[in-house]
PDB file of N, CA and C in Angstrom:
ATOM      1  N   UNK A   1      20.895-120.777  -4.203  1.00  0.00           N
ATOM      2  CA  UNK A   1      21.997-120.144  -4.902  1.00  0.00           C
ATOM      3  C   UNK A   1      22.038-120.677  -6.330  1.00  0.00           C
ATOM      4  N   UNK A   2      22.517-120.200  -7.167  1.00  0.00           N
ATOM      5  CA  UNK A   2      22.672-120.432  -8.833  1.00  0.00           C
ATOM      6  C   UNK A   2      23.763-121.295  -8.947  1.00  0.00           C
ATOM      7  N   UNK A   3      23.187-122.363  -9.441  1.00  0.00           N
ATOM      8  CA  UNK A   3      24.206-123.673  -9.751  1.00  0.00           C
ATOM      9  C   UNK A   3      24.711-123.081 -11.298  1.00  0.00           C
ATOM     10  N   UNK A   4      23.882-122.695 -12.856  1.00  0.00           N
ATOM     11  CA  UNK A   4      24.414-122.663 -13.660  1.00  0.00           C
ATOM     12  C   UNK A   4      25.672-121.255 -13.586  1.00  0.00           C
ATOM     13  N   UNK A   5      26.610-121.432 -15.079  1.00  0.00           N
ATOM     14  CA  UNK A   5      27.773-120.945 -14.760  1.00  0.00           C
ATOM     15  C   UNK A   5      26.522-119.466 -15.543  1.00  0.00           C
ATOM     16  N   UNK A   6      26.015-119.573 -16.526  1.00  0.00           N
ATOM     17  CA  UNK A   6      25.279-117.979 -16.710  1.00  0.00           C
ATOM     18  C   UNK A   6      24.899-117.637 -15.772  1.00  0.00           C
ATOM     19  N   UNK A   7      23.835-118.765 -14.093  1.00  0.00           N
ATOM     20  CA  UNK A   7      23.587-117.577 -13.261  1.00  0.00           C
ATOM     21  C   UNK A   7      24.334-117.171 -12.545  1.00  0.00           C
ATOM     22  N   UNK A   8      25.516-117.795 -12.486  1.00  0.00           N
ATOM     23  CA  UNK A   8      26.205-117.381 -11.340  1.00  0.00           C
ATOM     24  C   UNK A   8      26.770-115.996 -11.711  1.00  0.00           C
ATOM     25  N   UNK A   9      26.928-115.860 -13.219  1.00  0.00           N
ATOM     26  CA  UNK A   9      27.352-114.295 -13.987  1.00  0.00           C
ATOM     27  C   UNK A   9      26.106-113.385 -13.534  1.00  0.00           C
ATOM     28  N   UNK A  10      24.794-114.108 -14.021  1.00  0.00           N
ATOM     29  CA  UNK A  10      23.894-112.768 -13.504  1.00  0.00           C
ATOM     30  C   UNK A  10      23.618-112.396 -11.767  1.00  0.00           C
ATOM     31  N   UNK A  11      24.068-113.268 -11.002  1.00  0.00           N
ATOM     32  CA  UNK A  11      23.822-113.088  -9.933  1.00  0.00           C
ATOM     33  C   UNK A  11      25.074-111.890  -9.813  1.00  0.00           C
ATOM     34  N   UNK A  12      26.390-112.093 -10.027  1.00  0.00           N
ATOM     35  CA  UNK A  12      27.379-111.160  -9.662  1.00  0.00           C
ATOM     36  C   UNK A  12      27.138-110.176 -10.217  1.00  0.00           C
ATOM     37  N   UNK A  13      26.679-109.833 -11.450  1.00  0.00           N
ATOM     38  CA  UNK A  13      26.065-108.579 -12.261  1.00  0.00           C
ATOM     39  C   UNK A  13      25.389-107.772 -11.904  1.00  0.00           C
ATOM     40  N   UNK A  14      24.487-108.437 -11.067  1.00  0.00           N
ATOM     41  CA  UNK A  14      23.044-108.192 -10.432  1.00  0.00           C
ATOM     42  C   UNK A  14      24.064-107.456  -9.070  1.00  0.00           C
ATOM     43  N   UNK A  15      24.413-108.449  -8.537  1.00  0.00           N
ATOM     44  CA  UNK A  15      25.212-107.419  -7.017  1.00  0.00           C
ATOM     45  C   UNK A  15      25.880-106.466  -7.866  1.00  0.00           C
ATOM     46  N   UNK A  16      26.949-106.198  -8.464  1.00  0.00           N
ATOM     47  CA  UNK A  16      27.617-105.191  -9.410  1.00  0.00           C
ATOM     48  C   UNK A  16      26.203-103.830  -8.894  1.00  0.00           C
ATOM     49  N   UNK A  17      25.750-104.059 -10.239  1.00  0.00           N
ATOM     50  CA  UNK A  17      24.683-103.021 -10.418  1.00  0.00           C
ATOM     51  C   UNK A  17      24.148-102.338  -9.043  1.00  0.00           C
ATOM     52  N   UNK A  18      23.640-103.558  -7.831  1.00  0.00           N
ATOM     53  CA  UNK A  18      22.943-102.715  -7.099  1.00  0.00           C
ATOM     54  C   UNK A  18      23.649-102.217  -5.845  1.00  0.00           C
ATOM     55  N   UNK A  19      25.108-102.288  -5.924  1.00  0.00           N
ATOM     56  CA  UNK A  19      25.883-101.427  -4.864  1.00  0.00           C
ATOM     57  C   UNK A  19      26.109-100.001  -5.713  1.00  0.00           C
ATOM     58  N   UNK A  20      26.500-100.066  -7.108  1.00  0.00           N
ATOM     59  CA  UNK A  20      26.327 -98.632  -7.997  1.00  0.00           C
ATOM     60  C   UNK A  20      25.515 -97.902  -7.790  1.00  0.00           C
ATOM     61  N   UNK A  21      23.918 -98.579  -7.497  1.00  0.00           N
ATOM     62  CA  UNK A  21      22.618 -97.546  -7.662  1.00  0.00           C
ATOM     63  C   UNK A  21      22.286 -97.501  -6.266  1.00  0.00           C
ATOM     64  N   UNK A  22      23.072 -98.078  -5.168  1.00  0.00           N
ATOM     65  CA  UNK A  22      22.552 -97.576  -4.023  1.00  0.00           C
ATOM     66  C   UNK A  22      23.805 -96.492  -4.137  1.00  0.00           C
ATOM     67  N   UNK A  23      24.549 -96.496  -4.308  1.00  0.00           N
ATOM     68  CA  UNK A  23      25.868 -95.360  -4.318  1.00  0.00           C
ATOM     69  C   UNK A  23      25.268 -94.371  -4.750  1.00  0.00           C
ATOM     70  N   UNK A  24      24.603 -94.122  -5.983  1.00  0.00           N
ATOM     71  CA  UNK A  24      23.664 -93.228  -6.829  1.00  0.00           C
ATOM     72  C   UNK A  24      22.748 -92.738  -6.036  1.00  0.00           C
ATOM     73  N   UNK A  25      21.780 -93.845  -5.477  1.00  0.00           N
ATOM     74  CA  UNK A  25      20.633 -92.757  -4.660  1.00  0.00           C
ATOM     75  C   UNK A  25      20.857 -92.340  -3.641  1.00  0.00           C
ATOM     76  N   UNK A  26      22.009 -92.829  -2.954  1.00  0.00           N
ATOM     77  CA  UNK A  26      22.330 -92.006  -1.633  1.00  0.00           C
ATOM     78  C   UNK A  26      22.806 -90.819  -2.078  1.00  0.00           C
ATOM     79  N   UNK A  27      23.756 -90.773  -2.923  1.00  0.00           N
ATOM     80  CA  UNK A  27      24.069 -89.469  -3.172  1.00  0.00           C
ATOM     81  C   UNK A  27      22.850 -88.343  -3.483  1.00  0.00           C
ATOM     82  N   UNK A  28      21.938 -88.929  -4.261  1.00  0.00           N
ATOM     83  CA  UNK A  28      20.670 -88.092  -4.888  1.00  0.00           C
ATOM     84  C   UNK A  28      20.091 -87.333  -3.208  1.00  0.00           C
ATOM     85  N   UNK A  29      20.040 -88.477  -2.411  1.00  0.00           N
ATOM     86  CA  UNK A  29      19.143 -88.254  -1.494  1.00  0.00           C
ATOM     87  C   UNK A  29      19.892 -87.465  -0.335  1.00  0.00           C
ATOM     88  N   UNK A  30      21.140 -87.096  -0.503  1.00  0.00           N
ATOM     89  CA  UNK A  30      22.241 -85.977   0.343  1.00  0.00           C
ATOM     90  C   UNK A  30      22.292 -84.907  -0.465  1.00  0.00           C
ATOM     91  N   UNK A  31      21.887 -84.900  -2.145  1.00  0.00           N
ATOM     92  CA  UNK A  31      22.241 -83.346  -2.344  1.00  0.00           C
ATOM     93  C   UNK A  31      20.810 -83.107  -2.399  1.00  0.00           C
ATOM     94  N   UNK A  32      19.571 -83.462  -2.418  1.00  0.00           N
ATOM     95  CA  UNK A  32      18.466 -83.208  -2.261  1.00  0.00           C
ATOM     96  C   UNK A  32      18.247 -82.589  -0.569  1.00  0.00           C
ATOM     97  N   UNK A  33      18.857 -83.115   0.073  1.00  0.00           N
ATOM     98  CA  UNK A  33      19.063 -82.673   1.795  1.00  0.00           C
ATOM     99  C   UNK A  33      19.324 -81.216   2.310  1.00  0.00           C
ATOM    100  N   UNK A  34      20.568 -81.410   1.088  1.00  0.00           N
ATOM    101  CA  UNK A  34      21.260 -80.077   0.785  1.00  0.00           C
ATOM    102  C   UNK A  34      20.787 -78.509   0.534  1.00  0.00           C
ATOM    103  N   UNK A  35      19.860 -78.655  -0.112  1.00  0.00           N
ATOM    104  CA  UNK A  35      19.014 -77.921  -0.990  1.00  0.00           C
ATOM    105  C   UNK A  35      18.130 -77.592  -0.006  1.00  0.00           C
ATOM    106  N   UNK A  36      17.591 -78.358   0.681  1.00  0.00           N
ATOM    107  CA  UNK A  36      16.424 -77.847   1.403  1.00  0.00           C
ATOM    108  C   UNK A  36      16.850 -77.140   2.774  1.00  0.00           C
ATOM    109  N   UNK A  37      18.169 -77.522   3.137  1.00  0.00           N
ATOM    110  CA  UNK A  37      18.926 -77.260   4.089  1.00  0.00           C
ATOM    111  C   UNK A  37      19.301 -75.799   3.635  1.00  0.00           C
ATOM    112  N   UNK A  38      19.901 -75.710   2.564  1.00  0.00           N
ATOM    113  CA  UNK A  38      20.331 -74.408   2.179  1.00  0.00           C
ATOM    114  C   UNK A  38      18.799 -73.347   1.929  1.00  0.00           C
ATOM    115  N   UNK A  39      17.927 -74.073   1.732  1.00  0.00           N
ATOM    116  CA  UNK A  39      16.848 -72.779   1.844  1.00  0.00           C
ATOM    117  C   UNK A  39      16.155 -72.486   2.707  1.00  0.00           C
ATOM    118  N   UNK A  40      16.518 -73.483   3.847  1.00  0.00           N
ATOM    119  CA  UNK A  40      16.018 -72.723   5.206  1.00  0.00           C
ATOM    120  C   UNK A  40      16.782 -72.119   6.162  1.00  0.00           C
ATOM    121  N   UNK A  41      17.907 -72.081   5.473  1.00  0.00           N
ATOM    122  CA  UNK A  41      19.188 -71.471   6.077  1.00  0.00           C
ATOM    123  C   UNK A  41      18.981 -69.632   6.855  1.00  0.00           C
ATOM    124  N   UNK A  42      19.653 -69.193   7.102  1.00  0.00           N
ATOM    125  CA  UNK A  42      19.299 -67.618   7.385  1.00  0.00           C
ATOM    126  C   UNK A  42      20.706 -66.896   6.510  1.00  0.00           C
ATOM    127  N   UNK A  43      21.445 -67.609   5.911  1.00  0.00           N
ATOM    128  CA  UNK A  43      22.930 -67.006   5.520  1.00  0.00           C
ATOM    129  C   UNK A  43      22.424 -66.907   3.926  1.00  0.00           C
ATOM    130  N   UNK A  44      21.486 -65.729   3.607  1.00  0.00           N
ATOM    131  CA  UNK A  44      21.424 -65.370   2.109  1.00  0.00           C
ATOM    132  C   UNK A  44      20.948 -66.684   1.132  1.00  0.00           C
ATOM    133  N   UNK A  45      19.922 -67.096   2.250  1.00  0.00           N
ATOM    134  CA  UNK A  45      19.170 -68.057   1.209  1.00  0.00           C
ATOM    135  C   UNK A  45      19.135 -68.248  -0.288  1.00  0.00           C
ATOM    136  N   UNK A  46      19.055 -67.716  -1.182  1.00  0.00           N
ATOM    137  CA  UNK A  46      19.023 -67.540  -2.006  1.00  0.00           C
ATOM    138  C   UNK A  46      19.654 -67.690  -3.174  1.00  0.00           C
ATOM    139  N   UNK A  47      21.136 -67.030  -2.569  1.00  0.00           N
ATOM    140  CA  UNK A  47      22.427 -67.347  -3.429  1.00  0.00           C
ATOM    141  C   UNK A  47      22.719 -68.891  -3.039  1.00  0.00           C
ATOM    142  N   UNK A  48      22.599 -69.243  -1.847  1.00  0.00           N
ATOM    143  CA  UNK A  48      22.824 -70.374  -1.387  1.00  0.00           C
ATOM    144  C   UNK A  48      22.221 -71.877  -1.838  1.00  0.00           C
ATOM    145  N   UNK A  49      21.122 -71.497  -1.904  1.00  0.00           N
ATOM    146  CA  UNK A  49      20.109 -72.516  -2.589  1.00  0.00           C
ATOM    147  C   UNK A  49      19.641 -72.545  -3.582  1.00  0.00           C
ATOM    148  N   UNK A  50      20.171 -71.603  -4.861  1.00  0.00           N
ATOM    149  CA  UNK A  50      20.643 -71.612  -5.773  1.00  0.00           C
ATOM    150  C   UNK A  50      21.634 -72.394  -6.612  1.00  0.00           C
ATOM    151  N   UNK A  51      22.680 -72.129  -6.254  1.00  0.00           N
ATOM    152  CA  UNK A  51      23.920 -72.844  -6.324  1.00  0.00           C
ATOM    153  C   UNK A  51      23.770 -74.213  -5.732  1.00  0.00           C
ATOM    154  N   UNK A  52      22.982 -74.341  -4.758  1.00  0.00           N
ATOM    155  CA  UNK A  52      22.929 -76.247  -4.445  1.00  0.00           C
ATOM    156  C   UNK A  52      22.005 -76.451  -5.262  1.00  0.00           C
ATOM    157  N   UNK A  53      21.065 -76.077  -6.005  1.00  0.00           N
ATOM    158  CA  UNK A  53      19.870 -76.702  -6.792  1.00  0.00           C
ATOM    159  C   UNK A  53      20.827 -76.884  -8.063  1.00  0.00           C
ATOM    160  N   UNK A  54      21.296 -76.119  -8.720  1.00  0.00           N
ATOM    161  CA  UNK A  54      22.201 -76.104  -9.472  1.00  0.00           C
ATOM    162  C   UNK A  54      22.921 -77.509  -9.665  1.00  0.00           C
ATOM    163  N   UNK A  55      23.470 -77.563  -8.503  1.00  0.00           N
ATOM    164  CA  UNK A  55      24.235 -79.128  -8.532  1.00  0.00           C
ATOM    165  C   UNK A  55      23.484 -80.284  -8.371  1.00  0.00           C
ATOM    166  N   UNK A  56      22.316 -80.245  -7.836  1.00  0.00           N
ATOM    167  CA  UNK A  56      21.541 -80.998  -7.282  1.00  0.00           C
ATOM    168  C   UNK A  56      20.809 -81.640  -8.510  1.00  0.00           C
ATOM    169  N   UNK A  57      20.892 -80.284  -9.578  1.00  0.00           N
ATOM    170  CA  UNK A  57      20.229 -80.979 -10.722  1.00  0.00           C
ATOM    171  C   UNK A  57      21.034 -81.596 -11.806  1.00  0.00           C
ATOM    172  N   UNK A  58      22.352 -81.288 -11.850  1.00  0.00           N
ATOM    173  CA  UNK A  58      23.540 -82.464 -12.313  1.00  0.00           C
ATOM    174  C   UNK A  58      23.403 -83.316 -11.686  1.00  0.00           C
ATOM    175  N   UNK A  59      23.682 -83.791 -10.091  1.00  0.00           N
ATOM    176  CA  UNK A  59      23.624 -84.961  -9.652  1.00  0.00           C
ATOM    177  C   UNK A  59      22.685 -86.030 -10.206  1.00  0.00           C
ATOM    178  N   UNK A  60      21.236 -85.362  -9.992  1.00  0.00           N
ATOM    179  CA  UNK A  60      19.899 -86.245 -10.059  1.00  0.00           C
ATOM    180  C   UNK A  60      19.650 -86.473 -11.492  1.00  0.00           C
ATOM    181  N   UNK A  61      20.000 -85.717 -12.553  1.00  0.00           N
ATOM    182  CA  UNK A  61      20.633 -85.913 -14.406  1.00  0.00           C
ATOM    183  C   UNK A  61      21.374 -86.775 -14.170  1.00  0.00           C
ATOM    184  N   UNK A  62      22.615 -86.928 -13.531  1.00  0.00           N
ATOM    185  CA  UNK A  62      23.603 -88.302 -13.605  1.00  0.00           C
ATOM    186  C   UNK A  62      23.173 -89.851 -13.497  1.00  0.00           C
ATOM    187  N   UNK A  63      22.873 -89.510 -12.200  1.00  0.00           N
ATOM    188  CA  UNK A  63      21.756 -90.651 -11.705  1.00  0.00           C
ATOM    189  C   UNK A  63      20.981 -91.173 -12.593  1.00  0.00           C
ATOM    190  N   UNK A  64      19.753 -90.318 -13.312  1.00  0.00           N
ATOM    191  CA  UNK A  64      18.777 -91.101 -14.074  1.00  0.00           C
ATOM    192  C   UNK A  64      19.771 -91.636 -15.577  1.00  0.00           C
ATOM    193  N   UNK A  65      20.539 -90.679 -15.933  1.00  0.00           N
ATOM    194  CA  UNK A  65      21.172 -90.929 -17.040  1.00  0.00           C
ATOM    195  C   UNK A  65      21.805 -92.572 -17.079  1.00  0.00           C
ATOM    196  N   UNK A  66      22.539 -92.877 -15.764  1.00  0.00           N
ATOM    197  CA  UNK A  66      23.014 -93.930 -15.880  1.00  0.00           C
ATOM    198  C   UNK A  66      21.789 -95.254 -15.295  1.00  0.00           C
ATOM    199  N   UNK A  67      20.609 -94.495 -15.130  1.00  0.00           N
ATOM    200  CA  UNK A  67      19.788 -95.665 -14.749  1.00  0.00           C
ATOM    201  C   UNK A  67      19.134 -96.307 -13.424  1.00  0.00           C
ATOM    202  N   UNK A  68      20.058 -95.235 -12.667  1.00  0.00           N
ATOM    203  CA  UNK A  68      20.186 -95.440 -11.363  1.00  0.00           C
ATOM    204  C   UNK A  68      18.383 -95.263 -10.456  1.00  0.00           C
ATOM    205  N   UNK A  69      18.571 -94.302 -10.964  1.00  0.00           N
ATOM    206  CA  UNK A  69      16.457 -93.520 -10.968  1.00  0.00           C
ATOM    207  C   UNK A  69      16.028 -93.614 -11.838  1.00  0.00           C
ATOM    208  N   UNK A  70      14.901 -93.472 -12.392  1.00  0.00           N
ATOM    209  CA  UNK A  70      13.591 -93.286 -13.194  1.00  0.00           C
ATOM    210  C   UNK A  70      13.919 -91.639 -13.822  1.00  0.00           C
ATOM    211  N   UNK A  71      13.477 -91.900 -15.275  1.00  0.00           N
ATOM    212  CA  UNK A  71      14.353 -90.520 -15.836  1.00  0.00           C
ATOM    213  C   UNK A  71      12.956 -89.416 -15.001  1.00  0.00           C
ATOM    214  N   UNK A  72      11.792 -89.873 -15.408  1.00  0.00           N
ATOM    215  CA  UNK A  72      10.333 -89.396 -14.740  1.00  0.00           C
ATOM    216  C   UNK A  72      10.518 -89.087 -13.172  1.00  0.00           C
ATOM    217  N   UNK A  73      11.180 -89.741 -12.482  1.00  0.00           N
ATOM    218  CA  UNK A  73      11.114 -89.845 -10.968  1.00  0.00           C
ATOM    219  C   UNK A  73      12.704 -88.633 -10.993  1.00  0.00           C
ATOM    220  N   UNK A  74      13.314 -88.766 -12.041  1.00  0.00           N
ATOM    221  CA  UNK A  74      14.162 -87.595 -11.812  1.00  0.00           C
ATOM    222  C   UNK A  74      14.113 -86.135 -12.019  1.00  0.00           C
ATOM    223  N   UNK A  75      13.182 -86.458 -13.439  1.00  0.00           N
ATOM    224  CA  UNK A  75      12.435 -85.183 -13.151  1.00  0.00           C
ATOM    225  C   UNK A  75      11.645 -84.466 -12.183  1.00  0.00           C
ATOM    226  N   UNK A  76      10.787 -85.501 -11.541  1.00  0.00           N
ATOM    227  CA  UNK A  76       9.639 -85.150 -10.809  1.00  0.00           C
ATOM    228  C   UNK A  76      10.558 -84.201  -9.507  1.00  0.00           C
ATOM    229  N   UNK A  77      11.673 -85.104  -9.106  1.00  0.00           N
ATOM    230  CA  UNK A  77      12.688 -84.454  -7.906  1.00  0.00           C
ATOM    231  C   UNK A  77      12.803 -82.766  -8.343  1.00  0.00           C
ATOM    232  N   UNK A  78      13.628 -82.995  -9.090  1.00  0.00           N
ATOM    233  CA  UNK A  78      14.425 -81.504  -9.622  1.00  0.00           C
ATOM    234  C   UNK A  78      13.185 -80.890  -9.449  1.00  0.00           C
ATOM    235  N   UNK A  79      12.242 -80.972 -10.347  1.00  0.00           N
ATOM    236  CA  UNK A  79      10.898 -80.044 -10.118  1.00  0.00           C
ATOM    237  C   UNK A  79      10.296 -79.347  -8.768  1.00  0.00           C
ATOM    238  N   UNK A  80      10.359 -80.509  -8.289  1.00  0.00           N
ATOM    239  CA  UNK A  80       9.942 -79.886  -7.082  1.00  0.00           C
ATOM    240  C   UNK A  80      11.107 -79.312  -6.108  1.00  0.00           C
ATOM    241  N   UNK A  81      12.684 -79.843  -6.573  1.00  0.00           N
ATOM    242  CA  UNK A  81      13.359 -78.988  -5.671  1.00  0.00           C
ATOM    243  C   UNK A  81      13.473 -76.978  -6.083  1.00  0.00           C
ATOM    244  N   UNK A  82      13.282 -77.287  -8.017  1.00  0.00           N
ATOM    245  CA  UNK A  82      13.032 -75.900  -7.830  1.00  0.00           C
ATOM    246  C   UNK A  82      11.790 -75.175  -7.674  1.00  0.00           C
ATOM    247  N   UNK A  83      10.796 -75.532  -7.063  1.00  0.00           N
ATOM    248  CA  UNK A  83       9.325 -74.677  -6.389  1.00  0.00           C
ATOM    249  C   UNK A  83      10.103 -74.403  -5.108  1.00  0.00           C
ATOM    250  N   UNK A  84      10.778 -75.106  -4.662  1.00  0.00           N
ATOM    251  CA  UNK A  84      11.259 -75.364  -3.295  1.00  0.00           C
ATOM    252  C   UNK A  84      12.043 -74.071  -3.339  1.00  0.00           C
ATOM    253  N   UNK A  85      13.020 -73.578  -4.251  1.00  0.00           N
ATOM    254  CA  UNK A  85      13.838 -72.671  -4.587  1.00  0.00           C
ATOM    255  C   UNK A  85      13.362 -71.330  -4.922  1.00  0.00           C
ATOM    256  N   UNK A  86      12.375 -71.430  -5.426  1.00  0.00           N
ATOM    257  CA  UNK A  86      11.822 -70.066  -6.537  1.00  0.00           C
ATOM    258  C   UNK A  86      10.829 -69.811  -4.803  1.00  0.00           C
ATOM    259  N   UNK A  87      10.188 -70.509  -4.094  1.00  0.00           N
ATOM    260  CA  UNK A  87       9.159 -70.133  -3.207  1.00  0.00           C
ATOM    261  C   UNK A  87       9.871 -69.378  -1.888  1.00  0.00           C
ATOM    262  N   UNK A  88      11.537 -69.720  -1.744  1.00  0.00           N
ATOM    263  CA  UNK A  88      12.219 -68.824  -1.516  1.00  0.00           C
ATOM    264  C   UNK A  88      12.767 -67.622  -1.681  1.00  0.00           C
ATOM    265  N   UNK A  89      12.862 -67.660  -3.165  1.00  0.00           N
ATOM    266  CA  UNK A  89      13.089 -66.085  -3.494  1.00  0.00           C
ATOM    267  C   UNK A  89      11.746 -65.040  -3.120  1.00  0.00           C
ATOM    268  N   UNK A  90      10.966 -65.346  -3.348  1.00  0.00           N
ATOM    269  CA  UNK A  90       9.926 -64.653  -3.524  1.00  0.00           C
ATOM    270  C   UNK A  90       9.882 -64.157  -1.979  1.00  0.00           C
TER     271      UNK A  90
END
């Protein structure tokens, strides 16, 4: 355990941060769920998984914005959730 009084700040900092970014990727990793859920749906796929990609790609923007993900690893998501989307319409 951290005897000095700075580590004992970065140690609590350090917990701080990584209950935020597990808060962050769980969320990423439920509206990503979402999405794929909604496009294998049978209730008008389309409109449906639309509108969750939609949000899905605010969420996973939030996330990297604050640091939580990799801005690259957030892109890479969204990307592939919309092939995931467009390979539905079609």
């Amino acid at each position: 355990m951290a005897n000095h009084p700075s580590a004992i700040k970065r140690a609590r900092q350090n917990e701080d941060r990584r209950e935020r970014n597990k808060t962050a990727k769980t969320r990423v990793k439920n509206v990503i769920k979402s999405v794929h859920t909604a496009a294998g749906s049978d209730m008008d796929p389309e409109a449906l998984a639309t509108k969750q990609l939609n949000e899905a790609k605010s969420i996973i923007a939030k996330s990297a914005k604050k640091a939580a993900i990799h801005r690259r690893a957030a892109s890479r998501k969204i990307s592939r959730l919309e092939r995931r989307v467009n390979a539905v319409k079609k």
